[in-house]
N, C-alpha and C. Protein backbone atom coordinates (compact mmCIF):
# COMPACT_ATOMS: atom_id res chain seq x y z
N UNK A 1 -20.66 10.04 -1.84
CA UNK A 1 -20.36 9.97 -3.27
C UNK A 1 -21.32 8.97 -3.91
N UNK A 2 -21.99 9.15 -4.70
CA UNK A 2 -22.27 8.53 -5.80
C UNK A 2 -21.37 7.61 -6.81
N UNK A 3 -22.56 6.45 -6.90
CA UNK A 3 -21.98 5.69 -8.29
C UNK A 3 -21.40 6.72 -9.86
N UNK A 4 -22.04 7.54 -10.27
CA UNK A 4 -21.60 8.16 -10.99
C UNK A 4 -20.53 9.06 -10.90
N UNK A 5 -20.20 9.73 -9.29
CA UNK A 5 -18.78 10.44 -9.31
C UNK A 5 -18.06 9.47 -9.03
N UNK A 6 -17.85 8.53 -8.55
CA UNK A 6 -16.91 7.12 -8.62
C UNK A 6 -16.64 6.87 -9.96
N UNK A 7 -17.29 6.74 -10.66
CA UNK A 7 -17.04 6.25 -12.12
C UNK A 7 -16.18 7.54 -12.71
N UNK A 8 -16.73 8.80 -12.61
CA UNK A 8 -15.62 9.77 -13.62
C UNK A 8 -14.43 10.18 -12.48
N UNK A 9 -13.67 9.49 -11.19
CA UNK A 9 -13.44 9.52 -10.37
C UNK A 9 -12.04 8.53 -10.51
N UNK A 10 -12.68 7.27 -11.20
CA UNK A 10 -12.03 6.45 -10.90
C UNK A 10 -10.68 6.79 -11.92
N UNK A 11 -9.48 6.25 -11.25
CA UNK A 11 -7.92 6.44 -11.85
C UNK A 11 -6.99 5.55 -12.09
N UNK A 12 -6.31 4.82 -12.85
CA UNK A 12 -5.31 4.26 -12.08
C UNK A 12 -4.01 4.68 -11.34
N UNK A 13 -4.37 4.31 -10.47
CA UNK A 13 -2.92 4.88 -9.61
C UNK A 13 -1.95 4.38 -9.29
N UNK A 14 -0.78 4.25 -9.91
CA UNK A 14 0.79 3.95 -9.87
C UNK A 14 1.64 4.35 -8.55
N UNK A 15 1.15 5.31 -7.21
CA UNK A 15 2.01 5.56 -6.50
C UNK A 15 1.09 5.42 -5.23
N UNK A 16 1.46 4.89 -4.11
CA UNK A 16 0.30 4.80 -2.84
C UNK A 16 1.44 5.30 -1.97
N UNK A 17 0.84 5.14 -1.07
CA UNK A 17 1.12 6.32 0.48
C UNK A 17 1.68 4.94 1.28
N UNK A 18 1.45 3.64 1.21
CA UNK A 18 1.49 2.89 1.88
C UNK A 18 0.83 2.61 3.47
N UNK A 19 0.38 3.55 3.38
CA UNK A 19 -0.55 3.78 4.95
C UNK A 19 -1.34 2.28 4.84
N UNK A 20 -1.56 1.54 6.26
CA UNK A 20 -2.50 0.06 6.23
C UNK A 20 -4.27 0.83 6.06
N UNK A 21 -4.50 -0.67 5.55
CA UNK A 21 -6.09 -0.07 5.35
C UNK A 21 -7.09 -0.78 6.49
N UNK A 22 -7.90 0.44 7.06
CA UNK A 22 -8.18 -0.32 8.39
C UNK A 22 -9.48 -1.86 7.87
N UNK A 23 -9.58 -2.42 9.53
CA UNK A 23 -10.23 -3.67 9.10
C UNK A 23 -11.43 -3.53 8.17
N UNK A 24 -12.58 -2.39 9.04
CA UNK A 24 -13.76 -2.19 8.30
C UNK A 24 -13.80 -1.66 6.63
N UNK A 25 -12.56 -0.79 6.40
CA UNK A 25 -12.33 -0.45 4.68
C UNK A 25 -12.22 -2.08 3.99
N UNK A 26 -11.00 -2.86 4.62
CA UNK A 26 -11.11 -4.03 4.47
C UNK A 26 -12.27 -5.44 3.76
N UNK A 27 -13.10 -4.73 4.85
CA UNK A 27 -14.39 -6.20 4.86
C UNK A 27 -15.14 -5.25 3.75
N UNK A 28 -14.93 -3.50 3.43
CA UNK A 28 -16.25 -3.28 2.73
C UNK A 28 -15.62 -3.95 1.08
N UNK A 29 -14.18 -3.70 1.11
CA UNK A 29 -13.75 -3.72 -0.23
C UNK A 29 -14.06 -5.14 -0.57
N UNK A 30 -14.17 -6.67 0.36
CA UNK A 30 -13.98 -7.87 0.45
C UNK A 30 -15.47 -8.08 -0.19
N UNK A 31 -16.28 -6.67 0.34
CA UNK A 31 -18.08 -6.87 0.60
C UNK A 31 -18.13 -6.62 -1.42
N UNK A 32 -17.53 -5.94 -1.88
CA UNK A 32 -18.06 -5.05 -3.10
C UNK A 32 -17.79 -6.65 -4.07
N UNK A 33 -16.47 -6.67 -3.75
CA UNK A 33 -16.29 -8.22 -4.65
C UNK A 33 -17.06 -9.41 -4.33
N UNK A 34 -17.89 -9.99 -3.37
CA UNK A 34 -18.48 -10.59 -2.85
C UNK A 34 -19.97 -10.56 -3.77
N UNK A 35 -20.51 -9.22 -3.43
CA UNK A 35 -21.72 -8.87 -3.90
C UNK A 35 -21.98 -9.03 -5.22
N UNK A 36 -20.37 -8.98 -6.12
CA UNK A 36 -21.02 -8.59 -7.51
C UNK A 36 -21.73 -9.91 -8.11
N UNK A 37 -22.41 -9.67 -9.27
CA UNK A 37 -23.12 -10.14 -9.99
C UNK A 37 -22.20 -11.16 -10.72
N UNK A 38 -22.53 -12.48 -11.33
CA UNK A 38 -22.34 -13.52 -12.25
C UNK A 38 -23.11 -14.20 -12.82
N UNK A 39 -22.68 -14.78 -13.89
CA UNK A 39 -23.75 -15.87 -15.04
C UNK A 39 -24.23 -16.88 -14.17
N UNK A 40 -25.73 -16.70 -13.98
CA UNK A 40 -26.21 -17.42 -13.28
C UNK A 40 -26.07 -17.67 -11.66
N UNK A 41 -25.49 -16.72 -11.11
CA UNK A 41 -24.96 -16.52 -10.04
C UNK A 41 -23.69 -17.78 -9.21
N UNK A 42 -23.32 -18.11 -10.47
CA UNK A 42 -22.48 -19.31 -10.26
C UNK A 42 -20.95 -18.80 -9.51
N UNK A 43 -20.85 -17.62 -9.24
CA UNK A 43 -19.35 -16.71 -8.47
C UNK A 43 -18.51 -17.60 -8.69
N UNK A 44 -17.79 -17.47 -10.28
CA UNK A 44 -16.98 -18.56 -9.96
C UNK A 44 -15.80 -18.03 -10.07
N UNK A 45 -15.18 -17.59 -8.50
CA UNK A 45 -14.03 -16.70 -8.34
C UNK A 45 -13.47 -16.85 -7.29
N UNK A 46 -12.30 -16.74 -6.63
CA UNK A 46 -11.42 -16.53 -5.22
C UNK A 46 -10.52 -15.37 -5.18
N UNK A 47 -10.66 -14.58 -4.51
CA UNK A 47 -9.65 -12.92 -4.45
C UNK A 47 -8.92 -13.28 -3.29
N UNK A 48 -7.41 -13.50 -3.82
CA UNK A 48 -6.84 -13.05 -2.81
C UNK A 48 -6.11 -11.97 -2.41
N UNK A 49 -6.09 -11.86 -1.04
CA UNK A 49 -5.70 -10.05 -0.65
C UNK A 49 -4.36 -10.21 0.04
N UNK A 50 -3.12 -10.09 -0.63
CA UNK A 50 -1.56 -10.22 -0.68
C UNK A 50 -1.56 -8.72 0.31
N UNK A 51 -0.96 -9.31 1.80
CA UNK A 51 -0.57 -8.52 2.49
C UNK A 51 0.69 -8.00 2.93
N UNK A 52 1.01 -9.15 3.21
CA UNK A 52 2.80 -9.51 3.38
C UNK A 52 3.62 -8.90 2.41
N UNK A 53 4.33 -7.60 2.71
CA UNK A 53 5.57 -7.11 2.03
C UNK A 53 6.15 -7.74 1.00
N UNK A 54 6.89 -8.72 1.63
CA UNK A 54 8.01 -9.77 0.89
C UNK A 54 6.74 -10.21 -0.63
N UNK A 55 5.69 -10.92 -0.14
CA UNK A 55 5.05 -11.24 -1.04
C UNK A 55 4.61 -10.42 -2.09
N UNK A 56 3.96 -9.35 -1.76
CA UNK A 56 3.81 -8.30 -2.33
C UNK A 56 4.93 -7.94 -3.17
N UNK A 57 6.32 -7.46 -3.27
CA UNK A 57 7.87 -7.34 -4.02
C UNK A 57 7.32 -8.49 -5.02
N UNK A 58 7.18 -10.00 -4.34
CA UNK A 58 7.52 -10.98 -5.05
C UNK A 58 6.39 -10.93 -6.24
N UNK A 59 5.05 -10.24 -5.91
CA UNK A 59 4.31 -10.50 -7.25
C UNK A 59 4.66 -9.71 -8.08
N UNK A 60 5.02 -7.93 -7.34
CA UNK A 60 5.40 -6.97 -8.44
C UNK A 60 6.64 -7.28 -9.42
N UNK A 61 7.23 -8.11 -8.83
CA UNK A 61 8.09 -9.08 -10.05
C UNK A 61 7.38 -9.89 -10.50
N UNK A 62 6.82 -10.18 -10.39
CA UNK A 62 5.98 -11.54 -11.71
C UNK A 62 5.22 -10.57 -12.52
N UNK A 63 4.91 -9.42 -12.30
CA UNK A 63 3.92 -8.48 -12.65
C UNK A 63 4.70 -7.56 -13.83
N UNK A 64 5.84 -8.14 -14.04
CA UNK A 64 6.80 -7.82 -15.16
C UNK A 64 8.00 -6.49 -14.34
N UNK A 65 7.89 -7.03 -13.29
CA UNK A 65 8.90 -6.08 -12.81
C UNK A 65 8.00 -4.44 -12.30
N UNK A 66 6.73 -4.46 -12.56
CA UNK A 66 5.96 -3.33 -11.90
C UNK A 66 6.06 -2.97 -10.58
N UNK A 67 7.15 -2.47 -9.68
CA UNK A 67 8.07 -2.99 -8.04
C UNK A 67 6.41 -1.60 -7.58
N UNK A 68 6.78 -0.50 -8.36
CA UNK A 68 5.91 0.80 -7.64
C UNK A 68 4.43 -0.09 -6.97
N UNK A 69 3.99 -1.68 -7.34
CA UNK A 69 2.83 -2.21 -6.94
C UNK A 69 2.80 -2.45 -6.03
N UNK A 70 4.11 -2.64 -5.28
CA UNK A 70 4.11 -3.19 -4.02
C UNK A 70 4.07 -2.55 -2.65
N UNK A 71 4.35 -0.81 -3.39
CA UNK A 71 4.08 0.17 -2.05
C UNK A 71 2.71 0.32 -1.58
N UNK A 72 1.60 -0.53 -2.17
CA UNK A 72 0.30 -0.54 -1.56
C UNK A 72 0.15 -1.46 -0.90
N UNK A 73 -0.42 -1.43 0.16
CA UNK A 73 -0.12 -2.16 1.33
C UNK A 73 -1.29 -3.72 0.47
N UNK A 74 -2.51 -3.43 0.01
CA UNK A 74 -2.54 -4.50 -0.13
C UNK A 74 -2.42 -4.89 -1.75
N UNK A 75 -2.10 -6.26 -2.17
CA UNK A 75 -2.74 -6.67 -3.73
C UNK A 75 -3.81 -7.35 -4.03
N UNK A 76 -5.17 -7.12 -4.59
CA UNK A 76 -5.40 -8.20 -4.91
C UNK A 76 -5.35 -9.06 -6.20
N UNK A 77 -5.24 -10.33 -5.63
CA UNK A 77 -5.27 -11.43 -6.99
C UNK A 77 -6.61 -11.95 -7.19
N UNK A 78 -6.97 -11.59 -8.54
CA UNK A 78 -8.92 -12.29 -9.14
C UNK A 78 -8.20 -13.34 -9.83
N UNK A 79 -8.92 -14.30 -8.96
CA UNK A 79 -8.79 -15.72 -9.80
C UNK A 79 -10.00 -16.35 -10.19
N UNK A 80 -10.09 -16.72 -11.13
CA UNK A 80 -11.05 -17.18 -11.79
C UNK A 80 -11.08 -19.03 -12.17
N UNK A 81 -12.63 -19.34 -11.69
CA UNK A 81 -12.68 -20.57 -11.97
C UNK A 81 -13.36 -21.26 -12.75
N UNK A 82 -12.81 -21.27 -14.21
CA UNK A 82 -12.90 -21.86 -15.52
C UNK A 82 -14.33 -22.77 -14.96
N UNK A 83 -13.77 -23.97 -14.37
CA UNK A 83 -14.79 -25.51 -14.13
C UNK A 83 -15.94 -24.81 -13.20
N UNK A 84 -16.40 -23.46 -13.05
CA UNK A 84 -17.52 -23.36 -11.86
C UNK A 84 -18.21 -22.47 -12.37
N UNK A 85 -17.47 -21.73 -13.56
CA UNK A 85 -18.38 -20.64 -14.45
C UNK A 85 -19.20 -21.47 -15.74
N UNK A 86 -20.44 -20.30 -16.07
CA UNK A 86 -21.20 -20.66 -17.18
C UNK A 86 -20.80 -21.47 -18.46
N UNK A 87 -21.21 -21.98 -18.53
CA UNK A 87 -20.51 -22.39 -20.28
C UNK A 87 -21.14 -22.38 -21.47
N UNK A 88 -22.16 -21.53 -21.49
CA UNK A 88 -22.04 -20.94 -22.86
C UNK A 88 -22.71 -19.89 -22.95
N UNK A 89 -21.93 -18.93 -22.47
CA UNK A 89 -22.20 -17.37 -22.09
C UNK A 89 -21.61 -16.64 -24.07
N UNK A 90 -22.50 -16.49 -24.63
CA UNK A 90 -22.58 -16.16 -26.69
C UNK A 90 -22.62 -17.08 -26.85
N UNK A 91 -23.52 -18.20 -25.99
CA UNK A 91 -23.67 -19.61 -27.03
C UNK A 91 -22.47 -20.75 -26.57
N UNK A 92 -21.47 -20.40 -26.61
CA UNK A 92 -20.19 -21.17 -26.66
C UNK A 92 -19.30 -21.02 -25.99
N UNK A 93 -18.85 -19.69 -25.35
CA UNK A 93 -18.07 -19.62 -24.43
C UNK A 93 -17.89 -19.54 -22.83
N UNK A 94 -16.74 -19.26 -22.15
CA UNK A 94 -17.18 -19.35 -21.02
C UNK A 94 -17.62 -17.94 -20.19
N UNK A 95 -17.62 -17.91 -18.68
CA UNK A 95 -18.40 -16.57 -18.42
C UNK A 95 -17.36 -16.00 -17.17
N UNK A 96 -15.93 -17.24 -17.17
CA UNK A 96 -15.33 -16.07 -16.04
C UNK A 96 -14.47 -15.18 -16.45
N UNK A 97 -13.85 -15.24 -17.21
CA UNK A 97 -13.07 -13.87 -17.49
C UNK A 97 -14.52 -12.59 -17.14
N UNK A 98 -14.58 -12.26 -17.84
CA UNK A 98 -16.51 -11.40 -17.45
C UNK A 98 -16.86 -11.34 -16.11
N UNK A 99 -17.16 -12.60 -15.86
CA UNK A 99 -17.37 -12.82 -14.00
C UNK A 99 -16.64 -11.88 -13.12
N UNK A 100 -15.25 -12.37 -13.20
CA UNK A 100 -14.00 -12.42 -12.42
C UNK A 100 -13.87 -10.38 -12.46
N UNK A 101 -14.12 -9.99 -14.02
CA UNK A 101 -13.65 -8.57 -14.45
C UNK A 101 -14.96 -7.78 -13.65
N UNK A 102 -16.40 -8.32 -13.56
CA UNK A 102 -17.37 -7.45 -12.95
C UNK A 102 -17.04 -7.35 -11.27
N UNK A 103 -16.68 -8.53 -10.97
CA UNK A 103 -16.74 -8.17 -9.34
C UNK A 103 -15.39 -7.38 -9.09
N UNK A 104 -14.16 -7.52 -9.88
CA UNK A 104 -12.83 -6.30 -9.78
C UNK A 104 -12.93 -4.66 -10.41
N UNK A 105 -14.05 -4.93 -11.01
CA UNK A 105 -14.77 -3.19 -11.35
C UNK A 105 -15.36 -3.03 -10.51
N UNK A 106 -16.53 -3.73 -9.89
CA UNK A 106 -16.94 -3.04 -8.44
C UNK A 106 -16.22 -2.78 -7.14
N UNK A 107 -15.05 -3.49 -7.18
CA UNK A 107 -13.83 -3.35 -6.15
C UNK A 107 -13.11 -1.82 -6.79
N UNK A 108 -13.23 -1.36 -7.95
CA UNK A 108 -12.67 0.04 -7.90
C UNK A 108 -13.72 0.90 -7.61
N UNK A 109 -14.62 0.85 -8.28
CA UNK A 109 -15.77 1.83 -7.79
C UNK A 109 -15.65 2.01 -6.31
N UNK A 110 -15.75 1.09 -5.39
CA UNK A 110 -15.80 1.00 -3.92
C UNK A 110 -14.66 2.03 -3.87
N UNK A 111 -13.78 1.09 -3.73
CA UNK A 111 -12.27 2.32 -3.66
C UNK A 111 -12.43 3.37 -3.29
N UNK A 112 -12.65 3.75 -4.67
CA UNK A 112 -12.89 5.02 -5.25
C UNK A 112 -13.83 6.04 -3.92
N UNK A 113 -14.69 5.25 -3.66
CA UNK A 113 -15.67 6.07 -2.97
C UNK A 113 -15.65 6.02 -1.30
N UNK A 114 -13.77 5.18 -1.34
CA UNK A 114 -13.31 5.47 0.18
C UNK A 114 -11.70 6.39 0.13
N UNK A 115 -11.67 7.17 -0.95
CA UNK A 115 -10.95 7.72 -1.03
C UNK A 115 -9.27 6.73 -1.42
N UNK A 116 -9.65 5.05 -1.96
CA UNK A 116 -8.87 4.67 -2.54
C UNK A 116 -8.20 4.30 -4.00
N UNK A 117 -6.88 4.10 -3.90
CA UNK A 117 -7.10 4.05 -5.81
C UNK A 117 -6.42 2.50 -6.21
N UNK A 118 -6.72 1.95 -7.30
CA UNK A 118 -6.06 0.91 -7.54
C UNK A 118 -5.89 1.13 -9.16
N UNK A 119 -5.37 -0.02 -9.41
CA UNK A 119 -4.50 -0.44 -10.75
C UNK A 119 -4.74 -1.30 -11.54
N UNK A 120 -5.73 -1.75 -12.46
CA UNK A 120 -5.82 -3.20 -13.26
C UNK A 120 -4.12 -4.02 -13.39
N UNK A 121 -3.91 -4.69 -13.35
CA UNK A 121 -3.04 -5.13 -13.47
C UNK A 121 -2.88 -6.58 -14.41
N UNK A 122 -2.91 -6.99 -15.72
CA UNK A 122 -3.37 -7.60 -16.89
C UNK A 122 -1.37 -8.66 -17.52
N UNK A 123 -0.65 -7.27 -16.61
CA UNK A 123 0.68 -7.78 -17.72
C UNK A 123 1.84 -8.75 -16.17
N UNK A 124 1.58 -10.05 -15.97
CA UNK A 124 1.92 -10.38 -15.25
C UNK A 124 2.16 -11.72 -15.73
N UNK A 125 2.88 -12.69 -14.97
CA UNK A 125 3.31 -14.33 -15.65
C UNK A 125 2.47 -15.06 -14.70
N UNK A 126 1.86 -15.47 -14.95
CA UNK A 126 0.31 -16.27 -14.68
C UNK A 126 0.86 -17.35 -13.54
N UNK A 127 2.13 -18.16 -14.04
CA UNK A 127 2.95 -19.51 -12.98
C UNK A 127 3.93 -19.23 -12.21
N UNK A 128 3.99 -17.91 -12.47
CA UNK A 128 5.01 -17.29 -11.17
C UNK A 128 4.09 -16.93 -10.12
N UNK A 129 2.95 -15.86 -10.41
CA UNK A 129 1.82 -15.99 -9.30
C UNK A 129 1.18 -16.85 -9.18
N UNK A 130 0.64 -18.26 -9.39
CA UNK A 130 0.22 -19.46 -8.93
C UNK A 130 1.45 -20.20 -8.23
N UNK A 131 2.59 -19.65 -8.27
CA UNK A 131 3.78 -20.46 -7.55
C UNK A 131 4.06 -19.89 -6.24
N UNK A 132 4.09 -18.49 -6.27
CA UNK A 132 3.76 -17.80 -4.92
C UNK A 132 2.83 -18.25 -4.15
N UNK A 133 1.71 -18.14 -4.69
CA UNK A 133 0.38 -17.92 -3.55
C UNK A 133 -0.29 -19.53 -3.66
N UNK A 134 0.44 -20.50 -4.15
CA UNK A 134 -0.27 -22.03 -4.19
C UNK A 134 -1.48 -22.03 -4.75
N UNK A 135 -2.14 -21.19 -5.83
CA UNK A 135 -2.78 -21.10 -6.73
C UNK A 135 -2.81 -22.42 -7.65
N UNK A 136 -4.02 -23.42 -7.45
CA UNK A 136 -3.74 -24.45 -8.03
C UNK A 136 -4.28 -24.32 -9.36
N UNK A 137 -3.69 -25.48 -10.24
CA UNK A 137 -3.36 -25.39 -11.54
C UNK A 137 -5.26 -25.14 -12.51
N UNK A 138 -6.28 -25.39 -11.81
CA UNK A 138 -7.12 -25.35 -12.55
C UNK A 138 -8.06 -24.26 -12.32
N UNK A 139 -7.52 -22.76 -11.85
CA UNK A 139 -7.54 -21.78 -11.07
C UNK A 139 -6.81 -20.87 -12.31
N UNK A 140 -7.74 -19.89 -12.96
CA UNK A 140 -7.15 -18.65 -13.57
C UNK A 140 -6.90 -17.27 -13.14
N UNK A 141 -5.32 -17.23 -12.72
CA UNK A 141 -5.37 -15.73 -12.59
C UNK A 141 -6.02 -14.60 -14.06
N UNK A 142 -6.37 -14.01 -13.29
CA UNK A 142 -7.41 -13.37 -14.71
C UNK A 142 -6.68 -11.24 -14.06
N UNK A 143 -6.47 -11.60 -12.94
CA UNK A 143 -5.89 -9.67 -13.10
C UNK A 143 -5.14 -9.75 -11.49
N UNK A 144 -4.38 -8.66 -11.43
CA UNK A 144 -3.73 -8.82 -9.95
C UNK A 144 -4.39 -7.16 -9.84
N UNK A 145 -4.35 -6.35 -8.40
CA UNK A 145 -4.92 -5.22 -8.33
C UNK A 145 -4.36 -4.59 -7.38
N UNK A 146 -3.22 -3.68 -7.06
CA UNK A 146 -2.99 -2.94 -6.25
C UNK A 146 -4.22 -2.39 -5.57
N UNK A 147 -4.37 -1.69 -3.92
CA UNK A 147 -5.30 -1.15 -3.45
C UNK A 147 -4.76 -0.84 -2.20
N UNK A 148 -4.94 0.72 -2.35
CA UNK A 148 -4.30 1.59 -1.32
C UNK A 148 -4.48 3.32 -1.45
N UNK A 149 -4.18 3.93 -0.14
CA UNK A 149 -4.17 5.69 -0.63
C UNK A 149 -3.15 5.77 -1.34
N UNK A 150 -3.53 6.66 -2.30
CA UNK A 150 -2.62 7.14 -3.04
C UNK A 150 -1.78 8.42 -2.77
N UNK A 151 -0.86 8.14 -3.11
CA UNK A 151 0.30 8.80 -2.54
C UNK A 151 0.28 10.41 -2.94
N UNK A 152 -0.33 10.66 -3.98
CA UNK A 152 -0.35 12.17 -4.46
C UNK A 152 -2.44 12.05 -4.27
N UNK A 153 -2.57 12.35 -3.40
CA UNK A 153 -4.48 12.50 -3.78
C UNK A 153 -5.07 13.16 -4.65
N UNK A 154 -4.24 14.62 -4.32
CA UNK A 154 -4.36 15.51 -5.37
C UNK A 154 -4.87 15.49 -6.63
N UNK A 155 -4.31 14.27 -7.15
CA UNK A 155 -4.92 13.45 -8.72
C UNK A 155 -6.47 13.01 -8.61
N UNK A 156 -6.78 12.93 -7.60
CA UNK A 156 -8.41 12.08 -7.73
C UNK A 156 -9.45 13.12 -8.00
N UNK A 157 -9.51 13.82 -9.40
CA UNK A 157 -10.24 14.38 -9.79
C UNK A 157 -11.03 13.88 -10.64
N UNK A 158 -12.48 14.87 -11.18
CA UNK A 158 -13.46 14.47 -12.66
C UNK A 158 -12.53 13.99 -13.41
N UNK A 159 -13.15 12.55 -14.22
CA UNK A 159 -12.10 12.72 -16.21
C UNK A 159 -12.08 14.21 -16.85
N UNK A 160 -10.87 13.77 -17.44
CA UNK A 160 -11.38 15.03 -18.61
C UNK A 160 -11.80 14.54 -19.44
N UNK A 161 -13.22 15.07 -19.50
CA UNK A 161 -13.92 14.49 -21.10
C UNK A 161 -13.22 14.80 -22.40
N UNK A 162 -12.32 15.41 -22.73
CA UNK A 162 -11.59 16.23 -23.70
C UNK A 162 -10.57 15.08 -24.68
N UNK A 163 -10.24 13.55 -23.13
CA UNK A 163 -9.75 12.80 -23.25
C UNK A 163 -10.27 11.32 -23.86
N UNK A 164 -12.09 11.65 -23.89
CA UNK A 164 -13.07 10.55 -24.14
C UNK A 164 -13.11 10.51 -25.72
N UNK A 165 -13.74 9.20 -25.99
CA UNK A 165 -14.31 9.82 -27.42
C UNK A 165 -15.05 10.57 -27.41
N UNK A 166 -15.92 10.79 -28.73
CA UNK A 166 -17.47 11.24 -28.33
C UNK A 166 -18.37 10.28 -28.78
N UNK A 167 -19.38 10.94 -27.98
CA UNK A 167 -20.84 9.62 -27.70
C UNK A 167 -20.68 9.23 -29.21
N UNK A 168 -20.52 9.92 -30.43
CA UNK A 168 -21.17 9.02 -31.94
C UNK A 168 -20.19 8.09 -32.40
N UNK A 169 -18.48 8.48 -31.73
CA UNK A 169 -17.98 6.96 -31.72
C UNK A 169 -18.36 6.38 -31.14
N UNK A 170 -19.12 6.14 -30.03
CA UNK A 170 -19.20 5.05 -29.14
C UNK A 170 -20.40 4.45 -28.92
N UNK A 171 -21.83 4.74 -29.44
CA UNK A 171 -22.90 4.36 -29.33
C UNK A 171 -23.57 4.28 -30.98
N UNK A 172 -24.51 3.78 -31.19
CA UNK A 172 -25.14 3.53 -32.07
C UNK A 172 -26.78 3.31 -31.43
N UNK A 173 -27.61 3.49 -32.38
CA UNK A 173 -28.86 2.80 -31.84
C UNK A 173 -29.67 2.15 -33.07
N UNK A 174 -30.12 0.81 -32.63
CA UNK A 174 -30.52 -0.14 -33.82
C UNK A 174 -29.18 -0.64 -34.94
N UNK A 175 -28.42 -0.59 -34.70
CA UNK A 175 -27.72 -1.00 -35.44
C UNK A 175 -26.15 -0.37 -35.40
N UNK A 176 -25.06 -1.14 -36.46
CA UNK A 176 -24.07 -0.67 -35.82
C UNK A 176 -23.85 0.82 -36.09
């Protein structure tokens, strides 16, 4: 598979099979977040990969009660580190939210192109998962990520473009 059928490929997926993911799927998915790109190559990030059941329940409750997260065998948590990223990525701001979001888009693409699916996960209580996983206080959870087969595969088809905008909402050239 290609980068480009990964991309109209990619899904979120709400239901997994729970099947374990072997070691080598493991180290490649560990490899994709590893590799990605940052401001200045400053990686200023820590993923952790929530294996443990119990734990797993316990984030899909912090995760606003999202329980269906926890039938994937693994989660991960992108944490992001405010004090180690760029600081003035438009001049003024900082660069891990951005950071943290490029290396968890290349963790779906990967997925994707091992026949797995995952979930952005954005709506969660930030000090309930730093209370679980000893996430210390100057450490931003920035997304949690289910990752696992999905339970219906069947779904891992092309987008429907039907569902996109079109290119003249979405591009411009020279100007807005």
């Amino acid at each position: 598979m290609n980068v480009h059928d990964a991309i109209r490929m990619r899904r979120s997926v709400r239901e997994y099979s729970g099947r374990p993911l072997p070691d080598d799927v493991m180290q490649r998915m560990r490899n994709a977040l590893r590799f990605a790109p940052s401001a200045c190559n400053l990686q200023p990030w820590r993923f952790l990969f929530v294996l443990d059941e119990k734990l797993r329940r316990d984030l899909a409750q912090a995760a606003n009660g999202q329980h269906w997260m926890a039938d994937a065998p693994a989660i991960v948590v992108a944490c992001g580190l405010p004090g180690e990223a760029y600081k003035k990525m438009g001049g003024a701001g900082n660069s891990v939210d951005v950071d943290v979001a490029i290396a968890v888009d290349h963790l779906t693409l990967a997925a994707v192109a091992e026949g797995l699916g995952t979930c952005w996960i954005g709506a969660f209580h930030e000090g309930d998962v730093k209370r679980l996983l000893g996430i210390p206080d100057d450490a931003k959870v920035v997304a949690l990520m289910p990752l696992g087969s999905p339970a219906r595969p069947e779904l891992n088809h092309a987008l429907d473009n039907s569902r996109r905008k079109a290119d003249e909402d979405v591009f411009a050239t020279d100007g807005w």
